[in-house]
PDB file of N, CA and C in Angstrom:
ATOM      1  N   UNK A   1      89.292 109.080  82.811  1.00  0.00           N
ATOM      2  CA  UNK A   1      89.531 108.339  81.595  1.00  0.00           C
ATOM      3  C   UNK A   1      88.948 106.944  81.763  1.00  0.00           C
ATOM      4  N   UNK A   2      88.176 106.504  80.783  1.00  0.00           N
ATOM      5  CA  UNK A   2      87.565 105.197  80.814  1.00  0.00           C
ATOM      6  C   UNK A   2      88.556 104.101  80.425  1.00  0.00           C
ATOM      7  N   UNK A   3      88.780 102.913  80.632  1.00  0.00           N
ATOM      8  CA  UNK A   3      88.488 101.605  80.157  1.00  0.00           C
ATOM      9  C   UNK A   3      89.149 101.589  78.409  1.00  0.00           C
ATOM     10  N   UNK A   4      88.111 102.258  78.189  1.00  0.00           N
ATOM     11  CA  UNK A   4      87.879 101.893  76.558  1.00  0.00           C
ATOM     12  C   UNK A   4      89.214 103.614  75.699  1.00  0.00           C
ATOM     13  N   UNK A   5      88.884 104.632  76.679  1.00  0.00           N
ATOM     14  CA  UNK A   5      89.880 105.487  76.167  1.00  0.00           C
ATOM     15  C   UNK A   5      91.539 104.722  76.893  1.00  0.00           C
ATOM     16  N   UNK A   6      91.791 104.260  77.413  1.00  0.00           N
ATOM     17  CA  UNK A   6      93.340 103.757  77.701  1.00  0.00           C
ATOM     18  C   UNK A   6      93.459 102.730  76.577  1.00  0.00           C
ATOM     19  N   UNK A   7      92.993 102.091  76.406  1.00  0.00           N
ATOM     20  CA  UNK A   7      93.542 101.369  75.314  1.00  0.00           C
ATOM     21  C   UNK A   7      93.162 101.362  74.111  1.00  0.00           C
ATOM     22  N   UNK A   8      92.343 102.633  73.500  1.00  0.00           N
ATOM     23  CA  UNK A   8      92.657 103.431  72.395  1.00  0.00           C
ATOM     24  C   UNK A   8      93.800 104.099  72.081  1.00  0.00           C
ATOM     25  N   UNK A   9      94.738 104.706  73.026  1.00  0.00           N
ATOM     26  CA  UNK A   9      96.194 105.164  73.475  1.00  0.00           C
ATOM     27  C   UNK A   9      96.857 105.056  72.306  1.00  0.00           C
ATOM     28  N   UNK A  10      97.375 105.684  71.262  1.00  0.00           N
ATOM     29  CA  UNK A  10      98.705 105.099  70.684  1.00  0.00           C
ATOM     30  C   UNK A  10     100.190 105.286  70.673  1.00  0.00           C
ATOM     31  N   UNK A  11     100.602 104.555  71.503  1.00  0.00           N
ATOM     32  CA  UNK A  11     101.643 105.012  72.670  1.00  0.00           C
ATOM     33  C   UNK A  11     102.820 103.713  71.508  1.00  0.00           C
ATOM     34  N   UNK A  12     104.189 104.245  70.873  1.00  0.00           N
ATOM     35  CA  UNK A  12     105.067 103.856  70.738  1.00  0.00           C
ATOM     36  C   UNK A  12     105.635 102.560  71.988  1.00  0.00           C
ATOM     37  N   UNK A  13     105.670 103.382  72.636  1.00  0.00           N
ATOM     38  CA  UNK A  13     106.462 102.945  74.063  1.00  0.00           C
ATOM     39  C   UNK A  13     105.168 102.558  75.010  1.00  0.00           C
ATOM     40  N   UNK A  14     105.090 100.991  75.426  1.00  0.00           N
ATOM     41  CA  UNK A  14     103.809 100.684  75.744  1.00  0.00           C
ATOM     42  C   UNK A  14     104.177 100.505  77.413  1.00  0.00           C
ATOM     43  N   UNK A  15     104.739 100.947  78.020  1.00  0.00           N
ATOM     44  CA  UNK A  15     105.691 101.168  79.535  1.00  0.00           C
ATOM     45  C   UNK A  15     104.730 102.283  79.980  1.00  0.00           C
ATOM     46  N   UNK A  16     104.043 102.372  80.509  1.00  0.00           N
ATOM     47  CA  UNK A  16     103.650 103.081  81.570  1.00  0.00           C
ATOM     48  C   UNK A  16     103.812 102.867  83.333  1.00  0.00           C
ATOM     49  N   UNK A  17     104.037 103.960  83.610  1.00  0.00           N
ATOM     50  CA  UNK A  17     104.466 104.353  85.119  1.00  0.00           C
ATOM     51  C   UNK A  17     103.622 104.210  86.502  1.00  0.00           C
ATOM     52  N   UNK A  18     103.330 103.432  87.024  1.00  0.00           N
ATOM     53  CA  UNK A  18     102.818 103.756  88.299  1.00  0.00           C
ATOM     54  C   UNK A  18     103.375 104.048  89.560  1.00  0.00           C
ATOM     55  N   UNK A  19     103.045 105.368  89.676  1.00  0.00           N
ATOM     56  CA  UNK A  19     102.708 106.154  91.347  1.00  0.00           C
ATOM     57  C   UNK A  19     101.781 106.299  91.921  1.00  0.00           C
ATOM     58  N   UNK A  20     102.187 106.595  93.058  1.00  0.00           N
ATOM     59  CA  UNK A  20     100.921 107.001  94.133  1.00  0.00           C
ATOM     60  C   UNK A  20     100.898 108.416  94.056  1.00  0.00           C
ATOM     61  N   UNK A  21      99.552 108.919  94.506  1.00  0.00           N
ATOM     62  CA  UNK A  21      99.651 110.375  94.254  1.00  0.00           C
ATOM     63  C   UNK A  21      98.579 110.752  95.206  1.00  0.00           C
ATOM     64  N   UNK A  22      98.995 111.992  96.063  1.00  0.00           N
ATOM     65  CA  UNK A  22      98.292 112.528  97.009  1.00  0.00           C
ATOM     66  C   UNK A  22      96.660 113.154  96.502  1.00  0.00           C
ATOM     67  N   UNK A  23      95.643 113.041  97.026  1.00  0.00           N
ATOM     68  CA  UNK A  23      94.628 113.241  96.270  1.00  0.00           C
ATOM     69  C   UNK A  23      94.341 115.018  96.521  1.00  0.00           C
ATOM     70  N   UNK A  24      95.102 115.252  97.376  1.00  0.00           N
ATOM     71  CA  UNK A  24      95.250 116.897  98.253  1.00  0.00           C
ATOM     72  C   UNK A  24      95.936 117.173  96.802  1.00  0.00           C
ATOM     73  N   UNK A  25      96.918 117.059  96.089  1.00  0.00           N
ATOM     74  CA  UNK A  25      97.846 117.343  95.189  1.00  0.00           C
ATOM     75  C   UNK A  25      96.944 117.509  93.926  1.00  0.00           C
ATOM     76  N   UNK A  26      95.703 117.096  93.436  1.00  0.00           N
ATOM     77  CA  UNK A  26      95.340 116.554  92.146  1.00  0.00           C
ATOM     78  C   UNK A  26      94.006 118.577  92.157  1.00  0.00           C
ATOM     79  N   UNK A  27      94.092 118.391  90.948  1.00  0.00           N
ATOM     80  CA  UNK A  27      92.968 120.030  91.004  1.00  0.00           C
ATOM     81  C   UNK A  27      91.757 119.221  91.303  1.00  0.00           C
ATOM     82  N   UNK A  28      91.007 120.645  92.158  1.00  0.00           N
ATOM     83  CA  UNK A  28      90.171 120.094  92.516  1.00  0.00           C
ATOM     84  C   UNK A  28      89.138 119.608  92.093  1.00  0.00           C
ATOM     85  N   UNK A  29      88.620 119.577  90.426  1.00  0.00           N
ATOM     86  CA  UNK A  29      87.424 119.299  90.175  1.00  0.00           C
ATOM     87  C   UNK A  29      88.031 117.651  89.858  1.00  0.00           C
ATOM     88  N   UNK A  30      89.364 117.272  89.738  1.00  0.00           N
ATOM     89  CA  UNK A  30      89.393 115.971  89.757  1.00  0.00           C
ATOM     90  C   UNK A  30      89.180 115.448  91.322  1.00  0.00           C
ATOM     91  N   UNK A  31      89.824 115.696  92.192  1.00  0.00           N
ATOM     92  CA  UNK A  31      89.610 115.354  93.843  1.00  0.00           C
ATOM     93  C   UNK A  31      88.605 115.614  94.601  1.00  0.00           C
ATOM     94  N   UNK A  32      87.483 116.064  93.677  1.00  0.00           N
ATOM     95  CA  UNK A  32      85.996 116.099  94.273  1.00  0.00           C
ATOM     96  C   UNK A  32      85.399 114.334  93.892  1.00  0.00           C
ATOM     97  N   UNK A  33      84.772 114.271  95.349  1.00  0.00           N
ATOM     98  CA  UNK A  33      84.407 113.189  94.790  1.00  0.00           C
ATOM     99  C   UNK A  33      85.367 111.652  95.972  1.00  0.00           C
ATOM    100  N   UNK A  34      86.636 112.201  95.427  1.00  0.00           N
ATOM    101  CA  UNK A  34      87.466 110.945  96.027  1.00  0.00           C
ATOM    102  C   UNK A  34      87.753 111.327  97.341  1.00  0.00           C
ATOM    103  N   UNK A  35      87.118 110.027  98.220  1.00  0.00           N
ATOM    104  CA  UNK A  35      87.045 109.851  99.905  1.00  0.00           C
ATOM    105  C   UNK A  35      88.205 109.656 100.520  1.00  0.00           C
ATOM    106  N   UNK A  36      89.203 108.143  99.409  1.00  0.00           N
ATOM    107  CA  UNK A  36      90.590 108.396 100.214  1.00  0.00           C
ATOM    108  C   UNK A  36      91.642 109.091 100.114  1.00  0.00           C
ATOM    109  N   UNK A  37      92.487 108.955 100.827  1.00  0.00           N
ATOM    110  CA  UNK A  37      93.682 109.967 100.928  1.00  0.00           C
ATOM    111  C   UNK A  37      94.816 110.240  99.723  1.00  0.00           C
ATOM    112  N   UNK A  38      94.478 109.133  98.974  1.00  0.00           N
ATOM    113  CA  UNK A  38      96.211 108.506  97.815  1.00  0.00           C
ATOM    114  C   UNK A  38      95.181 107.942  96.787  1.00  0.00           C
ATOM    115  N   UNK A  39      95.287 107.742  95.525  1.00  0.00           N
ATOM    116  CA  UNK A  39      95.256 106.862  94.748  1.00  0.00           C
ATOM    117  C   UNK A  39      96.627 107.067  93.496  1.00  0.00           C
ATOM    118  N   UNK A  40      96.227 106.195  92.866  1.00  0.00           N
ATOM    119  CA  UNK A  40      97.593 105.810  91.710  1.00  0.00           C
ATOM    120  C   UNK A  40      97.149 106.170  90.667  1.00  0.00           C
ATOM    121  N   UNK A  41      98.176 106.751  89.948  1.00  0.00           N
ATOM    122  CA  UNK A  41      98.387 107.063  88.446  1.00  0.00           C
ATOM    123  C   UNK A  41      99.251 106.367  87.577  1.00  0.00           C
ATOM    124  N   UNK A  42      98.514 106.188  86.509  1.00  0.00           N
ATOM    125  CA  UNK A  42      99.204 105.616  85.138  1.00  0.00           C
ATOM    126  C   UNK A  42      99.663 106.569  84.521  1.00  0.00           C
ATOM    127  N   UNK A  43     101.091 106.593  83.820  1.00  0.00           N
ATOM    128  CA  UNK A  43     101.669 108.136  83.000  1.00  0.00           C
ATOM    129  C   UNK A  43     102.483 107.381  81.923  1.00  0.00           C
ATOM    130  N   UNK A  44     102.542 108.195  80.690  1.00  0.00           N
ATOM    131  CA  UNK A  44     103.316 107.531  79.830  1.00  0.00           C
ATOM    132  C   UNK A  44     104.997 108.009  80.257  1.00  0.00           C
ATOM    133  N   UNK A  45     105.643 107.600  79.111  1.00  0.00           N
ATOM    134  CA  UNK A  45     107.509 108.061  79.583  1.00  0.00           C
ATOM    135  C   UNK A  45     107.043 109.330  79.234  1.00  0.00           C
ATOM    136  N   UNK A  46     106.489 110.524  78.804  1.00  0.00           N
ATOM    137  CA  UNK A  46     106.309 111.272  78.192  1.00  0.00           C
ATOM    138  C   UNK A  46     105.730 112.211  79.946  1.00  0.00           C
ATOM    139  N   UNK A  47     105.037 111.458  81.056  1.00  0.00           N
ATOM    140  CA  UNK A  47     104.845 112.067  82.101  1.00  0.00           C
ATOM    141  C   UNK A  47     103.156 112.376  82.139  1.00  0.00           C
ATOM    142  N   UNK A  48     102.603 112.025  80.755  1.00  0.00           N
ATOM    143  CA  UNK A  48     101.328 112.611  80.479  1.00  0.00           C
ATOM    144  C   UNK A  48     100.283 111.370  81.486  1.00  0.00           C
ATOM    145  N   UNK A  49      99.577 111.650  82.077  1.00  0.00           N
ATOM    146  CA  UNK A  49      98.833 111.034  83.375  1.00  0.00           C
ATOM    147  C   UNK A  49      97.902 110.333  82.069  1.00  0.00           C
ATOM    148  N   UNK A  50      97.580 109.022  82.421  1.00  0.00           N
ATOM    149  CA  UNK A  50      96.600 108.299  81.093  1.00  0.00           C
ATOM    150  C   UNK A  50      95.725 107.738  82.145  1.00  0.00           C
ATOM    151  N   UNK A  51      95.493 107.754  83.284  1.00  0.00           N
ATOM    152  CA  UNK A  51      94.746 107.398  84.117  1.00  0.00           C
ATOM    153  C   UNK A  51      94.765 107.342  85.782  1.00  0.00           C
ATOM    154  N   UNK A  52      93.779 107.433  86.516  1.00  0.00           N
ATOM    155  CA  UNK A  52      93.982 107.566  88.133  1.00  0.00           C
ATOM    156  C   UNK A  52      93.091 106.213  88.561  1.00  0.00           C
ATOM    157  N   UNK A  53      93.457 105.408  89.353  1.00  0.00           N
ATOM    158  CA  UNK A  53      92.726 104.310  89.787  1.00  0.00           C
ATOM    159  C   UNK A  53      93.036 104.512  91.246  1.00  0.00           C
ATOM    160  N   UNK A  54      91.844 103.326  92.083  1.00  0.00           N
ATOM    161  CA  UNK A  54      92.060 103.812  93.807  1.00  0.00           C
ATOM    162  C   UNK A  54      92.675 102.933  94.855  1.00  0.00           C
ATOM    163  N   UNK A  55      93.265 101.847  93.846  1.00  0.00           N
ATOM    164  CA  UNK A  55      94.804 101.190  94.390  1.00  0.00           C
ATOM    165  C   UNK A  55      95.616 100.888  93.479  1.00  0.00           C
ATOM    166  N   UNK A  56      97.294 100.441  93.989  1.00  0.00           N
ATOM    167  CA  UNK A  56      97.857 100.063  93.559  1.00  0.00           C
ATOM    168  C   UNK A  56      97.697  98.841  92.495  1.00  0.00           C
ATOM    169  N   UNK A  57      97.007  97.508  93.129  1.00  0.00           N
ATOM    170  CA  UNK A  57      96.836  96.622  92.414  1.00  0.00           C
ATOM    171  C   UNK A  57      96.296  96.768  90.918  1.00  0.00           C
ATOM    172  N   UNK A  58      94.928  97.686  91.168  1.00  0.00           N
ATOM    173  CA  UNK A  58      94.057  97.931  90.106  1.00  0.00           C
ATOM    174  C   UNK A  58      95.090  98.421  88.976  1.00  0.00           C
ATOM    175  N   UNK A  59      95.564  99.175  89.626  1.00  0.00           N
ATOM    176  CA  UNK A  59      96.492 100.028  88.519  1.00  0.00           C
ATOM    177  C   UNK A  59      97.883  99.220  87.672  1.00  0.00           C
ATOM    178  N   UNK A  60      98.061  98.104  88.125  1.00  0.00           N
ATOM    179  CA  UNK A  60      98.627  97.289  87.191  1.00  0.00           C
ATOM    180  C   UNK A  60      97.613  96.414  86.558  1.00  0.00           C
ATOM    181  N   UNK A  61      96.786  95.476  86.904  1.00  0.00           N
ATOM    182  CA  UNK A  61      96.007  94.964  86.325  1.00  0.00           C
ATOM    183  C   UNK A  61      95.360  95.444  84.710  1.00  0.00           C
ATOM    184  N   UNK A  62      94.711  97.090  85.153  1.00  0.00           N
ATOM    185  CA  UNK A  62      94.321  98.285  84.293  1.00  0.00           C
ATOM    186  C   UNK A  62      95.708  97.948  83.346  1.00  0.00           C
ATOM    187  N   UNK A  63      96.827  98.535  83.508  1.00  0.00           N
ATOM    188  CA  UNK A  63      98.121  98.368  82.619  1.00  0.00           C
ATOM    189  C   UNK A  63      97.752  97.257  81.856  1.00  0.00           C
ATOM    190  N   UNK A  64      97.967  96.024  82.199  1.00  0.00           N
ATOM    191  CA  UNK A  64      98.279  94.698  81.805  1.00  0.00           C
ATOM    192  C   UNK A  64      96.846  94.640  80.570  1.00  0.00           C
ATOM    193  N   UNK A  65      95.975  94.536  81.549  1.00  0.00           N
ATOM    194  CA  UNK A  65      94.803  94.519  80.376  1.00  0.00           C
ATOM    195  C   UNK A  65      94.982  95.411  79.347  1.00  0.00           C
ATOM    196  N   UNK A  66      95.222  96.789  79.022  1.00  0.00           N
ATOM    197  CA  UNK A  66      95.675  97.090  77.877  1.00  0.00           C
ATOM    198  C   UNK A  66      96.379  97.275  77.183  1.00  0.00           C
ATOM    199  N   UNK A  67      97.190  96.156  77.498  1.00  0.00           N
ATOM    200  CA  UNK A  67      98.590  96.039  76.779  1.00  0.00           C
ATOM    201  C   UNK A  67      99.952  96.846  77.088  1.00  0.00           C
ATOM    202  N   UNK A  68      99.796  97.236  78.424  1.00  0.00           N
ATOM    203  CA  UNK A  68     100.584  98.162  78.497  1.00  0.00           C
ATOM    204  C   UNK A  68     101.916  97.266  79.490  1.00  0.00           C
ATOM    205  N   UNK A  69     103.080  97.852  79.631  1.00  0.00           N
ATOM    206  CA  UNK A  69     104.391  97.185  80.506  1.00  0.00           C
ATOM    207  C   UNK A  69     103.940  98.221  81.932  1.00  0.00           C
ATOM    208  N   UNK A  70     103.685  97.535  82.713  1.00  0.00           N
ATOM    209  CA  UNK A  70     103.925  98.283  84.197  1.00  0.00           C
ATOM    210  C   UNK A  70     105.018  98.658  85.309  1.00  0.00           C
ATOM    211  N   UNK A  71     105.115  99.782  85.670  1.00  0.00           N
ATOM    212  CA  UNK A  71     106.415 100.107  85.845  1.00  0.00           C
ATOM    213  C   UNK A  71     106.408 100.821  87.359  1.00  0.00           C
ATOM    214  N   UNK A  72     106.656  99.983  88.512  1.00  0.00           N
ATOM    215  CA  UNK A  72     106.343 101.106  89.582  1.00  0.00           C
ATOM    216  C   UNK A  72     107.531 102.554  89.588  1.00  0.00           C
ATOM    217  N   UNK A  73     107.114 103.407  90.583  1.00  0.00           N
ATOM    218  CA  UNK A  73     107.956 103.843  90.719  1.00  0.00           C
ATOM    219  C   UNK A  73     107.246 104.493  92.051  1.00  0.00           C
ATOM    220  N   UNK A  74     108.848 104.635  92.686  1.00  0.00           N
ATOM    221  CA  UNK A  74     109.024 104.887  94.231  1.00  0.00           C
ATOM    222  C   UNK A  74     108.747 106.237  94.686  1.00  0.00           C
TER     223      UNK A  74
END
C-alpha cells in the first residue's frame, strides 16, 4: 500500500494499531522480497492491515502524517 492509498482511507475511527509482525508469518508473495526478520503493521480497530513498514518508528510517523492516532500494541 502506498503513501497516497493510506490516506485516501475513510476510516470513522482514525486510531490505528501498531505491531510487529513476523515476516515468516506474512504469505509469501508479500515476504518475498523482505531481508529482515520483523517489520510493523498499521491495522484499523476493524483488524484490517492498512499497511507494513520496516520499523517501528516509520510506522508512527506514516500514522501521524495521515492523520491517523497511533496506537502501539504489545
Amino acid at each position: 500500500m502506498t503513501k497516497d492509498n493510506l490516506s485516501s482511507i475513510e476510516l470513522k475511527d482514525r486510531t490505528v494499531y501498531v505491531s510487529a509482525v513476523n515476516v515468516a508469518d506474512l504469505p509469501e508473495a508479500v515476504a518475498k522480497g523482505i531481508s529482515q526478520g520483523r517489520v510493523y503493521s498499521l491495522n484499523s480497530s476493524t483488524g484490517e492491515r492498512l499497511a507494513l513498514v520496516k520499523d517501528r518508528s516509520l510506522a508512527f510517523v506514516l500514522a501521524r502524517q495521515n492523520e491517523f492516532h497511533p496506537v502501539p500494541v504489545h
